[in-house]
N, C-alpha and C. Protein backbone atom coordinates (compact mmCIF):
# COMPACT_ATOMS: atom_id res chain seq x y z
N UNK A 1 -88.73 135.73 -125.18
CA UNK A 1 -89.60 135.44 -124.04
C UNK A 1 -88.82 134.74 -122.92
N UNK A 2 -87.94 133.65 -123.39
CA UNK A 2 -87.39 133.27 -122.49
C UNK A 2 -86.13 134.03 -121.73
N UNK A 3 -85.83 134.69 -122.44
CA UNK A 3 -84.60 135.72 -122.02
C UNK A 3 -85.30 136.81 -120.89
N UNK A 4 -86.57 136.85 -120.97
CA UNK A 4 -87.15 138.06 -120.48
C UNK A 4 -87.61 137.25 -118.98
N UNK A 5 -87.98 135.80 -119.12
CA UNK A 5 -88.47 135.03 -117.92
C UNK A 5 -87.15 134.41 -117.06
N UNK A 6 -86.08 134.82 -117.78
CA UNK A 6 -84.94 134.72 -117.05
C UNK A 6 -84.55 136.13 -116.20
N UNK A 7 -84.28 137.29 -116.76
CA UNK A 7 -84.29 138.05 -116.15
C UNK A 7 -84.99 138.42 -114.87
N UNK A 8 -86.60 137.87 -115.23
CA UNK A 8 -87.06 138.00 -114.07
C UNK A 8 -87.21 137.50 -112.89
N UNK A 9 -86.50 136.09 -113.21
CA UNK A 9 -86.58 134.95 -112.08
C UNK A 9 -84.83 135.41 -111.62
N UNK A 10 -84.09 136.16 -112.06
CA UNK A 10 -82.61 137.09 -111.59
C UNK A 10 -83.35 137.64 -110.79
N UNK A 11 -84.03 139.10 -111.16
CA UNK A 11 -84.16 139.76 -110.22
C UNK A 11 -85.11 139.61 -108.88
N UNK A 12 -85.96 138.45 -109.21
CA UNK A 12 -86.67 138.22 -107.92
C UNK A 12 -85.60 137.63 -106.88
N UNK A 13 -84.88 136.58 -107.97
CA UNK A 13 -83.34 136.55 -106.90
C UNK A 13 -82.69 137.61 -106.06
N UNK A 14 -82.18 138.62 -106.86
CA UNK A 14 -81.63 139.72 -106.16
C UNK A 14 -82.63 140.34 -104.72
N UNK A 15 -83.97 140.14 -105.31
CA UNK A 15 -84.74 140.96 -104.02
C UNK A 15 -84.74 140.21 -102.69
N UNK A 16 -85.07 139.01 -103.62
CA UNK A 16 -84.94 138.16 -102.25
C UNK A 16 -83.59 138.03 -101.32
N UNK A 17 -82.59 138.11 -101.94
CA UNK A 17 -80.53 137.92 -101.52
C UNK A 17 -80.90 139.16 -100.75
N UNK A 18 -81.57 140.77 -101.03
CA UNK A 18 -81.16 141.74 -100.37
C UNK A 18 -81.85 141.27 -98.80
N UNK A 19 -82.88 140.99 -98.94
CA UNK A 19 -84.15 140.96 -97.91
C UNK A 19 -83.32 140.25 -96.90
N UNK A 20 -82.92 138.90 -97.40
CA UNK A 20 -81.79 138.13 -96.30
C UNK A 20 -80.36 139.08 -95.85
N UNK A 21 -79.57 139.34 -96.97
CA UNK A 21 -78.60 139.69 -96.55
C UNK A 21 -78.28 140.64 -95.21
N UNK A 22 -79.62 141.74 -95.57
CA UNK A 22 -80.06 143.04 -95.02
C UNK A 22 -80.11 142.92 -93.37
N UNK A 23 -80.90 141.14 -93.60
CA UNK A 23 -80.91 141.32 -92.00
C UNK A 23 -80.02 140.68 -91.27
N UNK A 24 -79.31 139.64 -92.04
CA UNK A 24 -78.41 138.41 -91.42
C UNK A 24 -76.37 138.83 -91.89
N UNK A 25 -76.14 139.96 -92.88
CA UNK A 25 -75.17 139.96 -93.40
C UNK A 25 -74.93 138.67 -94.21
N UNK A 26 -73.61 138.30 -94.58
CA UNK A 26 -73.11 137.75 -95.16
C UNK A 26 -72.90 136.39 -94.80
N UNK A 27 -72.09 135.96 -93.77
CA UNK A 27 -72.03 134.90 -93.07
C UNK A 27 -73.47 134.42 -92.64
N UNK A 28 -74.27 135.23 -92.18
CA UNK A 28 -75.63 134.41 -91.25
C UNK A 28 -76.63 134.03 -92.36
N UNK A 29 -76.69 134.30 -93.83
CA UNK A 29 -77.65 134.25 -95.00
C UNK A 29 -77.66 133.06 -95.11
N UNK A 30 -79.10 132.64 -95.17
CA UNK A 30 -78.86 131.39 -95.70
C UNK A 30 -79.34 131.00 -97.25
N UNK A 31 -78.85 130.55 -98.14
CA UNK A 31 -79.54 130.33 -99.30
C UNK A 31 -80.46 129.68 -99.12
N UNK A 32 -80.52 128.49 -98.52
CA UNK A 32 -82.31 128.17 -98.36
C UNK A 32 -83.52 129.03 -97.91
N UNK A 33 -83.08 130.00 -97.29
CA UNK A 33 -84.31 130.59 -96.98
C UNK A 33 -84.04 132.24 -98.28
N UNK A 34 -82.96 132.22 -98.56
CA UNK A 34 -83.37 133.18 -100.30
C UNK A 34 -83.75 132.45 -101.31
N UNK A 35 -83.61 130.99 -101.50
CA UNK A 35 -84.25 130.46 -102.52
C UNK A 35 -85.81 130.35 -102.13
N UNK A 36 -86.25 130.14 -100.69
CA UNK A 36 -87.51 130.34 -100.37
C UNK A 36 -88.34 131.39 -100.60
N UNK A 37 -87.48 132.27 -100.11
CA UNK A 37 -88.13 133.74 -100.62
C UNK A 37 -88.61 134.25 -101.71
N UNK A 38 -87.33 133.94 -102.68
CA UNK A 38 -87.27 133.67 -104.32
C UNK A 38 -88.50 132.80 -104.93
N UNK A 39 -88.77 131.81 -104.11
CA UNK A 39 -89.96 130.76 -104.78
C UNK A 39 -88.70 130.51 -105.93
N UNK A 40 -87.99 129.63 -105.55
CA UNK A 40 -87.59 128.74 -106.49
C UNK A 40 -86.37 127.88 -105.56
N UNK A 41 -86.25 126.99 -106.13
CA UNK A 41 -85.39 125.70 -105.61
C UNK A 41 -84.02 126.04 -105.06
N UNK A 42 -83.24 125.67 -104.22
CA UNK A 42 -81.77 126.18 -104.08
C UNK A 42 -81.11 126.02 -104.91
N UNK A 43 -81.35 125.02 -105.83
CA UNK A 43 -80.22 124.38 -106.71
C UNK A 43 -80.01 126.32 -108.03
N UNK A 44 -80.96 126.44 -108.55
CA UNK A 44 -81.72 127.37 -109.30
C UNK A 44 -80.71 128.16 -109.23
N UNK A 45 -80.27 128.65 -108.23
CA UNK A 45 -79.28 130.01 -107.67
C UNK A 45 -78.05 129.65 -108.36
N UNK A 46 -77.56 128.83 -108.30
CA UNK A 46 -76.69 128.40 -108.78
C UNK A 46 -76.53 128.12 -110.75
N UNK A 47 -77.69 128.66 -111.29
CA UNK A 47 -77.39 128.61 -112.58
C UNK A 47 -77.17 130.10 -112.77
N UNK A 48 -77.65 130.89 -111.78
CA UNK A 48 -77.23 132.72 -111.90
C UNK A 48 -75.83 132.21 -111.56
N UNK A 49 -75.92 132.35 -110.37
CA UNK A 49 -74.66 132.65 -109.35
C UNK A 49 -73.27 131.33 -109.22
N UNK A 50 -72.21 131.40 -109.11
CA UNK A 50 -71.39 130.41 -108.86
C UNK A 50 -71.04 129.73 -107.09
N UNK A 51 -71.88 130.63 -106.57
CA UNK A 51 -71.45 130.55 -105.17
C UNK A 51 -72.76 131.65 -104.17
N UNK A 52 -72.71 131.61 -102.94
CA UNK A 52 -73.15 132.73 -102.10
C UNK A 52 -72.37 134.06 -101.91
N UNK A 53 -70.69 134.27 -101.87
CA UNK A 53 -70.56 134.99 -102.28
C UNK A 53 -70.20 135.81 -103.51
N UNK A 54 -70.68 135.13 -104.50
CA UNK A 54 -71.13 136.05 -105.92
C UNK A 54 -72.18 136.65 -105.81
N UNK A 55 -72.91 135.61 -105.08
CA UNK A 55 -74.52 136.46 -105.12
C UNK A 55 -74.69 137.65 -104.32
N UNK A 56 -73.68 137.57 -103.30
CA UNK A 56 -73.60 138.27 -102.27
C UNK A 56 -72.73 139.77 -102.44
N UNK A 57 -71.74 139.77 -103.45
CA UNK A 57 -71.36 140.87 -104.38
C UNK A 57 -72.05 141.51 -105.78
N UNK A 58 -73.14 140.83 -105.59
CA UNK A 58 -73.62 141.10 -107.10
C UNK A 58 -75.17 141.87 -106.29
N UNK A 59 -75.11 141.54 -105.08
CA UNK A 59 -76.28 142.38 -104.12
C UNK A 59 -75.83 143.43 -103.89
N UNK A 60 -74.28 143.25 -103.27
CA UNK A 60 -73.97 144.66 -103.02
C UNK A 60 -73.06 145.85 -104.07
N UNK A 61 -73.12 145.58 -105.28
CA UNK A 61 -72.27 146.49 -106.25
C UNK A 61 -73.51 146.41 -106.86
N UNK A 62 -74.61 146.10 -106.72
CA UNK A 62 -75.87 146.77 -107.41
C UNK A 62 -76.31 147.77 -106.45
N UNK A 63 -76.87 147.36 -105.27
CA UNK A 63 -76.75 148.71 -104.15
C UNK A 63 -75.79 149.74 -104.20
N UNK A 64 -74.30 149.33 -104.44
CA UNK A 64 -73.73 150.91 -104.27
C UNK A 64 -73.81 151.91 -104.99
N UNK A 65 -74.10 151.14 -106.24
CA UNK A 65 -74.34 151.66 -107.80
C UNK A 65 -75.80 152.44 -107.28
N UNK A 66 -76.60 152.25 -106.41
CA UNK A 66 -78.06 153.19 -107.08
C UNK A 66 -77.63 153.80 -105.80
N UNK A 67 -77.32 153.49 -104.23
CA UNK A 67 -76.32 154.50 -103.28
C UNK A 67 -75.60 155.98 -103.91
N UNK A 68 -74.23 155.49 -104.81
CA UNK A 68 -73.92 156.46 -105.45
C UNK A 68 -74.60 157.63 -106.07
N UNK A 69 -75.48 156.79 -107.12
CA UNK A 69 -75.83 157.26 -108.21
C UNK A 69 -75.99 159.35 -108.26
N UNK A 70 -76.92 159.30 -106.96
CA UNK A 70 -76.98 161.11 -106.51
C UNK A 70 -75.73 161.13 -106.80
N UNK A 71 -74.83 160.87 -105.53
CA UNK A 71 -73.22 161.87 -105.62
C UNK A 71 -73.18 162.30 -107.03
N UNK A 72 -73.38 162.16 -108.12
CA UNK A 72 -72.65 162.47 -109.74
C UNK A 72 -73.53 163.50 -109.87
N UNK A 73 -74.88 164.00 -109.22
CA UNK A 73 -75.30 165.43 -109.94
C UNK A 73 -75.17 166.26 -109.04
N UNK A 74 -73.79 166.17 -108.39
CA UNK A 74 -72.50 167.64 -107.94
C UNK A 74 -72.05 167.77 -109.24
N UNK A 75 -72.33 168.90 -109.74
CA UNK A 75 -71.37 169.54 -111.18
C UNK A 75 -70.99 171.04 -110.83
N UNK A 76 -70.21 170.98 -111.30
CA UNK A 76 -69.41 172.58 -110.64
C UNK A 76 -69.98 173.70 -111.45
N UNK A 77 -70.81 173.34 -112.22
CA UNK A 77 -71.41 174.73 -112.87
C UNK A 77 -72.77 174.67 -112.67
N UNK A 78 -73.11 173.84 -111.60
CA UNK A 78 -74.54 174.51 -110.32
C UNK A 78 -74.47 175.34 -109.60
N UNK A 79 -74.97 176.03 -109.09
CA UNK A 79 -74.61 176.83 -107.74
C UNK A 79 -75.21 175.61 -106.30
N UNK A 80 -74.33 176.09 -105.41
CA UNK A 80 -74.12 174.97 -104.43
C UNK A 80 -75.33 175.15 -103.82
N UNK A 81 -76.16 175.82 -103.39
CA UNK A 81 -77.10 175.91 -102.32
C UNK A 81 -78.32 174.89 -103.19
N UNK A 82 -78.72 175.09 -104.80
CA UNK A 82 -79.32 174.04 -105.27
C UNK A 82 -79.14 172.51 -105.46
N UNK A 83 -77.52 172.80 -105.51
CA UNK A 83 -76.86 171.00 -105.94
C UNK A 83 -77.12 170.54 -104.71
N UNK A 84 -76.66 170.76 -103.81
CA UNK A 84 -76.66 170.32 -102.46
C UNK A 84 -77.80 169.97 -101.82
N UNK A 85 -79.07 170.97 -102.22
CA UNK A 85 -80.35 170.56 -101.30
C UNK A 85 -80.97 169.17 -102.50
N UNK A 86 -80.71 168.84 -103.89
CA UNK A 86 -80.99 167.91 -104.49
C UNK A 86 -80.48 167.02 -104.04
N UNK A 87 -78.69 166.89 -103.80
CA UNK A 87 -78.12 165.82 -103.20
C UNK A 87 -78.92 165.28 -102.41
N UNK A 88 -78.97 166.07 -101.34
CA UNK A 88 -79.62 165.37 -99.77
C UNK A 88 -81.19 164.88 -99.83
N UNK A 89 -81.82 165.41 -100.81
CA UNK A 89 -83.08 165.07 -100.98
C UNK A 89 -82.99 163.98 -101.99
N UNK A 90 -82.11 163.58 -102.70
CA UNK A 90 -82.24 162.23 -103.37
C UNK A 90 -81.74 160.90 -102.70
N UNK A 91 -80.69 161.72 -101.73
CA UNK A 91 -80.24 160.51 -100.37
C UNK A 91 -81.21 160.64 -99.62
N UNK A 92 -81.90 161.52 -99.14
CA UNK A 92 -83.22 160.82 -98.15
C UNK A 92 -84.16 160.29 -98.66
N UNK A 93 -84.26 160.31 -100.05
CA UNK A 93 -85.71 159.67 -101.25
C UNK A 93 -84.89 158.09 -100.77
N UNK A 94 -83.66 157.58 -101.16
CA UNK A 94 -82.96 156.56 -101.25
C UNK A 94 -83.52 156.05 -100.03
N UNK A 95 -82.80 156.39 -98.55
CA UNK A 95 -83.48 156.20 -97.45
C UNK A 95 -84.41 155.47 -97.32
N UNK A 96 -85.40 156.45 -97.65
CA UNK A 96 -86.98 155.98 -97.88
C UNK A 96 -87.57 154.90 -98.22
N UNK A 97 -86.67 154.85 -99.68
CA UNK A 97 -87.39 153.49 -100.41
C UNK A 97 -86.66 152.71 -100.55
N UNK A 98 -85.36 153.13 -100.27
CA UNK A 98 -84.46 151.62 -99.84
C UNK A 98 -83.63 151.45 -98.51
N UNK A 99 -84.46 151.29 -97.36
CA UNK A 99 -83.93 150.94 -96.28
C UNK A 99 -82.90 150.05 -96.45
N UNK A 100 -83.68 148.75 -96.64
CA UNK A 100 -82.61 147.58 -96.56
C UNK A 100 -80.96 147.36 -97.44
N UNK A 101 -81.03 148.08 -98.65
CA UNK A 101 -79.71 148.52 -99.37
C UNK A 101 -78.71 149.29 -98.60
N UNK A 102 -79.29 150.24 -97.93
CA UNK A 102 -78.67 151.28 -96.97
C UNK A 102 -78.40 150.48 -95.73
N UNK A 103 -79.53 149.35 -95.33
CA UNK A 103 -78.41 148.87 -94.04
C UNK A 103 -77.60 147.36 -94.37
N UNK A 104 -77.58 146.92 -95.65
CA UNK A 104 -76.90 145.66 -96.41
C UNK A 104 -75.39 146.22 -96.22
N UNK A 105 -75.03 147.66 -96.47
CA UNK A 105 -74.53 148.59 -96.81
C UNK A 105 -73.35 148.92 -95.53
N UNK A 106 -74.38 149.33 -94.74
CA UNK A 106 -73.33 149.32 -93.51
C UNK A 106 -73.36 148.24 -92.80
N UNK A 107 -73.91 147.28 -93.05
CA UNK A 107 -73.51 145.85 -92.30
C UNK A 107 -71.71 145.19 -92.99
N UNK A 108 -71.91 145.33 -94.27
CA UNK A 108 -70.55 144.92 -94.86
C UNK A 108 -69.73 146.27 -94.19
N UNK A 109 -69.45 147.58 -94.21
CA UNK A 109 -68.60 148.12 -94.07
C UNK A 109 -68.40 148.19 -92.26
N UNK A 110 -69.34 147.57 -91.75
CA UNK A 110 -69.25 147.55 -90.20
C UNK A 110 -68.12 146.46 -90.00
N UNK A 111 -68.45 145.23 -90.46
CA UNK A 111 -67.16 144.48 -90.77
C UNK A 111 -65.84 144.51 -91.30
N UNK A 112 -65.70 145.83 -92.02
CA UNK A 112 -64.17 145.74 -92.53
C UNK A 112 -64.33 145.67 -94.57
N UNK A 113 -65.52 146.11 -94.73
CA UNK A 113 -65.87 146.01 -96.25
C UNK A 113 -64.94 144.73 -96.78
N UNK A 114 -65.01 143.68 -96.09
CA UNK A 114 -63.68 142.71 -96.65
C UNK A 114 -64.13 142.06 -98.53
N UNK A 115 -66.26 142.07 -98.78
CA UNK A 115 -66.15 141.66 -100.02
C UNK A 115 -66.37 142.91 -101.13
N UNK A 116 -65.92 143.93 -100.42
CA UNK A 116 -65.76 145.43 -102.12
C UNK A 116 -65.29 146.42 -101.28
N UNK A 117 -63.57 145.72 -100.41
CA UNK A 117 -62.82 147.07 -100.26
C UNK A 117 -61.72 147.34 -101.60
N UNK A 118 -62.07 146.64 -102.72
CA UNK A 118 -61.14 147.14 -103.93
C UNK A 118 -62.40 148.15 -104.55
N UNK A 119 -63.51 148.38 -104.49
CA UNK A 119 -64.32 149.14 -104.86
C UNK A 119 -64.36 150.29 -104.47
N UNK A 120 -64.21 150.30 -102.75
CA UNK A 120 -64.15 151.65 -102.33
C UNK A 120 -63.25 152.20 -102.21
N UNK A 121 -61.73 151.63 -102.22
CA UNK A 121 -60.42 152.13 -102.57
C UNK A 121 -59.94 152.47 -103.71
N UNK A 122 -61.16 152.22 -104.74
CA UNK A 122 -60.75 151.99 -105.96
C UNK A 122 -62.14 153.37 -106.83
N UNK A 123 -62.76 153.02 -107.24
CA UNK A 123 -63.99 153.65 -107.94
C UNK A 123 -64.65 155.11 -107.34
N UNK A 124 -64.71 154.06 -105.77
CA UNK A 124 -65.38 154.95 -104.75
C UNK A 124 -64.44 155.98 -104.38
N UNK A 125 -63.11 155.84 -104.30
CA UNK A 125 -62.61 156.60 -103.60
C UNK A 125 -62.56 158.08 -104.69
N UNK A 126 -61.92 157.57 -105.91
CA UNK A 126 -62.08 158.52 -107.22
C UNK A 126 -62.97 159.42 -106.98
N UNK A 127 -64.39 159.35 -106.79
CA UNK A 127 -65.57 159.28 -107.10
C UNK A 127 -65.54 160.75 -106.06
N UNK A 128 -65.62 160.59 -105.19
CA UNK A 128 -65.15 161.30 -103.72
C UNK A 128 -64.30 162.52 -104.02
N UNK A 129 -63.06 161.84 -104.58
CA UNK A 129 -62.17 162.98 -104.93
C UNK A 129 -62.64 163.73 -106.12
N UNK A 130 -63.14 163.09 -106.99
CA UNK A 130 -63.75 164.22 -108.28
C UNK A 130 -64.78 164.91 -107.68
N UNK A 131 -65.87 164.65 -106.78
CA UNK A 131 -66.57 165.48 -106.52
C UNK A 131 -66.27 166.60 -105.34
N UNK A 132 -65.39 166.02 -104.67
CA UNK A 132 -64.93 167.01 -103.66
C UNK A 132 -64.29 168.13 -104.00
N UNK A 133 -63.56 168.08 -105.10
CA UNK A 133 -62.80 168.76 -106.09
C UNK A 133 -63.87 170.09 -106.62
N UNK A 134 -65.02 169.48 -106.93
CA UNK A 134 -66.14 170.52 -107.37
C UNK A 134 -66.70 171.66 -106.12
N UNK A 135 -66.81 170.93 -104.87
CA UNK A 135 -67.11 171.57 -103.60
C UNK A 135 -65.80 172.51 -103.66
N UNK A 136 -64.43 171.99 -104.03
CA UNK A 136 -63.31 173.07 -104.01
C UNK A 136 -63.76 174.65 -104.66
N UNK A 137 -63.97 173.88 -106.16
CA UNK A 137 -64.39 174.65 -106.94
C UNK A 137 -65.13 176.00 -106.66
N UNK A 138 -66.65 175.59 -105.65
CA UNK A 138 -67.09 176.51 -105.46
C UNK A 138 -66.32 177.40 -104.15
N UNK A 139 -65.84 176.60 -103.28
CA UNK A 139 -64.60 177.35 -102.01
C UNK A 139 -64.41 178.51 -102.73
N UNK A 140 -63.58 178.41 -104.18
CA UNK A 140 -62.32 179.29 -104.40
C UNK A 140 -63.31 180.87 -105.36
N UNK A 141 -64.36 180.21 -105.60
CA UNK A 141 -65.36 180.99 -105.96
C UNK A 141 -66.25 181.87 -104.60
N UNK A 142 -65.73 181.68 -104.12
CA UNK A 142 -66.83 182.04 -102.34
C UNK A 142 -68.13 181.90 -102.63
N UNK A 143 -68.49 180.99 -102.99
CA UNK A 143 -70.14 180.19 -102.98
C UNK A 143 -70.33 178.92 -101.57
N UNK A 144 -69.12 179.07 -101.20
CA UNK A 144 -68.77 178.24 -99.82
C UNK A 144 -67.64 178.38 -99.17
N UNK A 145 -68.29 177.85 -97.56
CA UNK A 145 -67.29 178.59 -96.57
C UNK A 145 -66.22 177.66 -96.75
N UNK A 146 -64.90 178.38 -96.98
CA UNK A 146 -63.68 177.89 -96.65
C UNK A 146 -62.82 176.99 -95.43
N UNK A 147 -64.20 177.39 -94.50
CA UNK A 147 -63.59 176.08 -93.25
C UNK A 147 -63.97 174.96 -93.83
N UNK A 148 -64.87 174.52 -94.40
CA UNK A 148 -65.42 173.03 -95.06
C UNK A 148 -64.40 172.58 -95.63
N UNK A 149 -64.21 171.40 -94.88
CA UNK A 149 -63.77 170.07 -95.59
C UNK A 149 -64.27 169.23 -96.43
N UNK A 150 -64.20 169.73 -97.79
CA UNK A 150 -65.23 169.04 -99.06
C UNK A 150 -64.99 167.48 -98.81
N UNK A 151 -64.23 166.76 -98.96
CA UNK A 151 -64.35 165.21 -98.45
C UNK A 151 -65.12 164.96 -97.53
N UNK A 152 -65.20 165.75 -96.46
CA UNK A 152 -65.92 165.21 -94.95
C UNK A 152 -66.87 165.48 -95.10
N UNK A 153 -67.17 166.64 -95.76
CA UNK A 153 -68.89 167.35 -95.70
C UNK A 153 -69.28 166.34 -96.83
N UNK A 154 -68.34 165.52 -97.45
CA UNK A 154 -69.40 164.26 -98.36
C UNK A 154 -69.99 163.22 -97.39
N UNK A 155 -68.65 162.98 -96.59
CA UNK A 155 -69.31 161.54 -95.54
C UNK A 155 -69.78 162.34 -94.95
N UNK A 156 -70.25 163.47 -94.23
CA UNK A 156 -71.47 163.74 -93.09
C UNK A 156 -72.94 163.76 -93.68
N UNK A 157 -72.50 164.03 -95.33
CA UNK A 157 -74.07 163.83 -95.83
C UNK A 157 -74.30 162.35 -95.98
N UNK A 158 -73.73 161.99 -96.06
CA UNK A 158 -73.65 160.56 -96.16
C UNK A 158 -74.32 159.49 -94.28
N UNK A 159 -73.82 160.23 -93.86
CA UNK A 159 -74.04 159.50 -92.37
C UNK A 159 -75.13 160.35 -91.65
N UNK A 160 -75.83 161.68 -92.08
CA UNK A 160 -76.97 162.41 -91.97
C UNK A 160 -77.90 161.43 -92.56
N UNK A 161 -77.91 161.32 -93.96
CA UNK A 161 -79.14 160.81 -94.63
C UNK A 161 -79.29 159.60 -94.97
N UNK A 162 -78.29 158.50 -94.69
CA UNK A 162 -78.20 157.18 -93.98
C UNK A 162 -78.88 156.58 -92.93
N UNK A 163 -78.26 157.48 -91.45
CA UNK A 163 -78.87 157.20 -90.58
C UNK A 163 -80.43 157.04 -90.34
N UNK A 164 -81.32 157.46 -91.70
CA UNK A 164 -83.10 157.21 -91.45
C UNK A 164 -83.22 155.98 -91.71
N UNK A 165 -82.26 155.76 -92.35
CA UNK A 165 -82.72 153.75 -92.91
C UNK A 165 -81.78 152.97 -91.91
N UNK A 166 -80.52 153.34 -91.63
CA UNK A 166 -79.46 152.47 -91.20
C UNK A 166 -80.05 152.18 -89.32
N UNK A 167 -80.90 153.35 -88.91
CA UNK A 167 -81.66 153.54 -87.57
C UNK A 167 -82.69 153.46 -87.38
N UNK A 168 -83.61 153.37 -88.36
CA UNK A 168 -84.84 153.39 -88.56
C UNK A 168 -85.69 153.50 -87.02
N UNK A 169 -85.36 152.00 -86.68
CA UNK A 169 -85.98 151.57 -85.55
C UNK A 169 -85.60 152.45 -84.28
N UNK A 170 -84.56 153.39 -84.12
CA UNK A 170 -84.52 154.22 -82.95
C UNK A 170 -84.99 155.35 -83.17
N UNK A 171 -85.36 155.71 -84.51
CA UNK A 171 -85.83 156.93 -85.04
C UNK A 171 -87.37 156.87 -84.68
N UNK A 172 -87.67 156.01 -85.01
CA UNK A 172 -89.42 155.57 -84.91
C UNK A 172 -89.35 155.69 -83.20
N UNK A 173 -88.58 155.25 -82.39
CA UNK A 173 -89.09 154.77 -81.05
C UNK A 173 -88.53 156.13 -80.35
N UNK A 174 -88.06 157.39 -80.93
CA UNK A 174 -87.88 158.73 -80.32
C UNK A 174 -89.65 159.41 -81.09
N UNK A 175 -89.09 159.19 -82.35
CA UNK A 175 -90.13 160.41 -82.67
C UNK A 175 -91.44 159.37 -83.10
N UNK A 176 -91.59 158.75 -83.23
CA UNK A 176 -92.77 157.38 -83.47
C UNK A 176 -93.79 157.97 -84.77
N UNK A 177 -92.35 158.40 -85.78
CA UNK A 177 -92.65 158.09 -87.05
C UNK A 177 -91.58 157.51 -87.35
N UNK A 178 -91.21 156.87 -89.14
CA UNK A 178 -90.47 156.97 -89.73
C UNK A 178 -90.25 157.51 -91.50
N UNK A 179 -89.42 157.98 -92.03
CA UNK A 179 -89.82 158.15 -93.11
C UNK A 179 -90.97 158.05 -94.30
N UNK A 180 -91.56 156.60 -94.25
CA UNK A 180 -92.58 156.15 -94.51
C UNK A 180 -93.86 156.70 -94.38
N UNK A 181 -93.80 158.04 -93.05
CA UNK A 181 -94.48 159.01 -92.83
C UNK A 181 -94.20 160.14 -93.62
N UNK A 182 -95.68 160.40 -94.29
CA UNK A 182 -94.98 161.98 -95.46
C UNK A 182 -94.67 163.41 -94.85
N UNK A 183 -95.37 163.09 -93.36
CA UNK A 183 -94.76 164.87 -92.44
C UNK A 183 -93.33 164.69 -91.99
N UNK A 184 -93.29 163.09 -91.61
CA UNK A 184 -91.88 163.22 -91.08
C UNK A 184 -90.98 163.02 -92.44
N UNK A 185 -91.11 162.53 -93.46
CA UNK A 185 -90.17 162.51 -94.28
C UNK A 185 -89.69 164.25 -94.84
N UNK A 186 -91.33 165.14 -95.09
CA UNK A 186 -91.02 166.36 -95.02
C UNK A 186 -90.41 166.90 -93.88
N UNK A 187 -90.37 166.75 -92.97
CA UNK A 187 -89.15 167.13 -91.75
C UNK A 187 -88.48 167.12 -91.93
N UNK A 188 -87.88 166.15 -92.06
CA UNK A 188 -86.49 165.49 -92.10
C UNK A 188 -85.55 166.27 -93.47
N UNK A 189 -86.27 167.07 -94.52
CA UNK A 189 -86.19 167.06 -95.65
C UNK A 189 -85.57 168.63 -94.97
N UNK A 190 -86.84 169.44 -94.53
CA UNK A 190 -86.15 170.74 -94.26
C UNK A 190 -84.78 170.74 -93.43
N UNK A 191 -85.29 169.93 -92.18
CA UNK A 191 -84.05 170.16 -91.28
C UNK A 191 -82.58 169.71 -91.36
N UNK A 192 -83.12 168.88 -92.23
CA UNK A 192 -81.68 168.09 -92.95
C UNK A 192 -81.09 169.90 -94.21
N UNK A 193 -81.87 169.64 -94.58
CA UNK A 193 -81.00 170.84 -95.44
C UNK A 193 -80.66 172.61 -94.97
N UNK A 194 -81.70 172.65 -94.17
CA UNK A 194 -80.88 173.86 -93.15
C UNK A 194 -80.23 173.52 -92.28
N UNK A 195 -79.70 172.53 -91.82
CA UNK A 195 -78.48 172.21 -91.21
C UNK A 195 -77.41 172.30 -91.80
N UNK A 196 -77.37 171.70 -92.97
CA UNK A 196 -76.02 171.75 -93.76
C UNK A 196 -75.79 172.65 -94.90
N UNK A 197 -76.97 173.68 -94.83
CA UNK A 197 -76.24 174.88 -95.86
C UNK A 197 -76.09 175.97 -94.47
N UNK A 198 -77.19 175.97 -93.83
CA UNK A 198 -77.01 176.84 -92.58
C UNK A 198 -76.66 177.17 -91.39
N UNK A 199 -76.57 175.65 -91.05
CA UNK A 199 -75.71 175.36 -89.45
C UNK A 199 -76.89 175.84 -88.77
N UNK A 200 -76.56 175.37 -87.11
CA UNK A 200 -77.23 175.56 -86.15
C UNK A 200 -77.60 176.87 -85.53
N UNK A 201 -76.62 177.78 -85.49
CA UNK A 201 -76.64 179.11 -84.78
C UNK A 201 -77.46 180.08 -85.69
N UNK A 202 -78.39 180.88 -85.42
CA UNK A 202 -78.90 182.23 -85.65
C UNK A 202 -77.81 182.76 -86.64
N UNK A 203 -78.40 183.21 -87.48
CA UNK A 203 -77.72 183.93 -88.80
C UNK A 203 -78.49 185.88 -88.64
N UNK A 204 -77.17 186.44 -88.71
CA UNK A 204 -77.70 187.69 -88.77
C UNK A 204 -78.20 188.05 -90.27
């Protein structure tokens, strides 16, 4: 019981660290107002955490971890037009329901990723190359066009289906929905994926 009332007074921690981090980054967070959030004392944090930035890496290598998580169901013995429209539809589900991870996310890498550039040079970068490797895969199979740059066509899905959470607020103030809306999230769903299996131009 008590193991279980610990866990949960962690993760109300974590929600609360994202909620701050999300909007203030790293430097501007204040633990008094995540222990506020948290409903529990400042001192408290400190029997999880050793510091603000532990807490503050332990926010964001839990985010990259459920970020990632899609990229891994690229397997080379899908056919690409299905893997691909799952990809992008599990990064815009992400989007959706986790804005604030997605912009915790690019707030650290807007800075210079200075607390998990051994992660993305390291895990992440792997990660990238094994799956890009699979996009090869299908190249050499002609299941995809050979001008594609399998690395890049990872970061453009990446900075396509980002940008609903990481922009939210300019997205809403063009089209005055946002995801949160189920026509515009279905929008976003088609046009996002006939863009990037089909491109822009008329197909004979």
């Amino acid at each position: 019981m008590e193991q279980k009332k610990s866990t949960q007074k962690r993760n109300q921690l974590l929600s609360a660290a994202l909620d701050v981090f999300s909007l203030y980054g790293f430097n501007g967070a204040s633990l008094d107002e995540i222990a506020q959030i948290a409903e529990m004392h400042k001192s408290n944090i400190f029997y999880y955490y050793e510091n603000k930035e532990a807490l503050y890496v332990e926010v964001l290598t839990t985010v990259l971890q459920k970020w990632l998580a899609p990229l891994q169901t690229l397997e080379a013995d899908l056919e690409p037009a299905e893997a691909i429209t799952n990809y992008l539809m599990q990064k815009i589900e992400v989007s959706r329901t986790q804005p604030k991870a997605s912009r915790l996310f690019a707030l650290e890498v807007i800075q210079g990723a200075p607390h998990i550039l051994d992660i993305l040079k390291g895990p992440l970068k792997k990660l990238v190359k094994r799956k890009a490797k699979v996009i090869s895969n299908w190249q050499e199979q002609g299941k995809i066009s050979k001008d594609i740059d399998p690395e890049i066509l990872i970061l453009n899905i990446w900075a396509v289906t980002q940008n609903y959470a990481d922009f939210a607020t300019q997205i809403e103030m063009v089209t005055g929905k946002t995801l949160r809306n189920r026509s515009m999230n279905q929008r976003v769903i088609q046009h996002t994926v006939h863009m990037m299996l089909y491109g822009v131009l008329p197909r004979n």
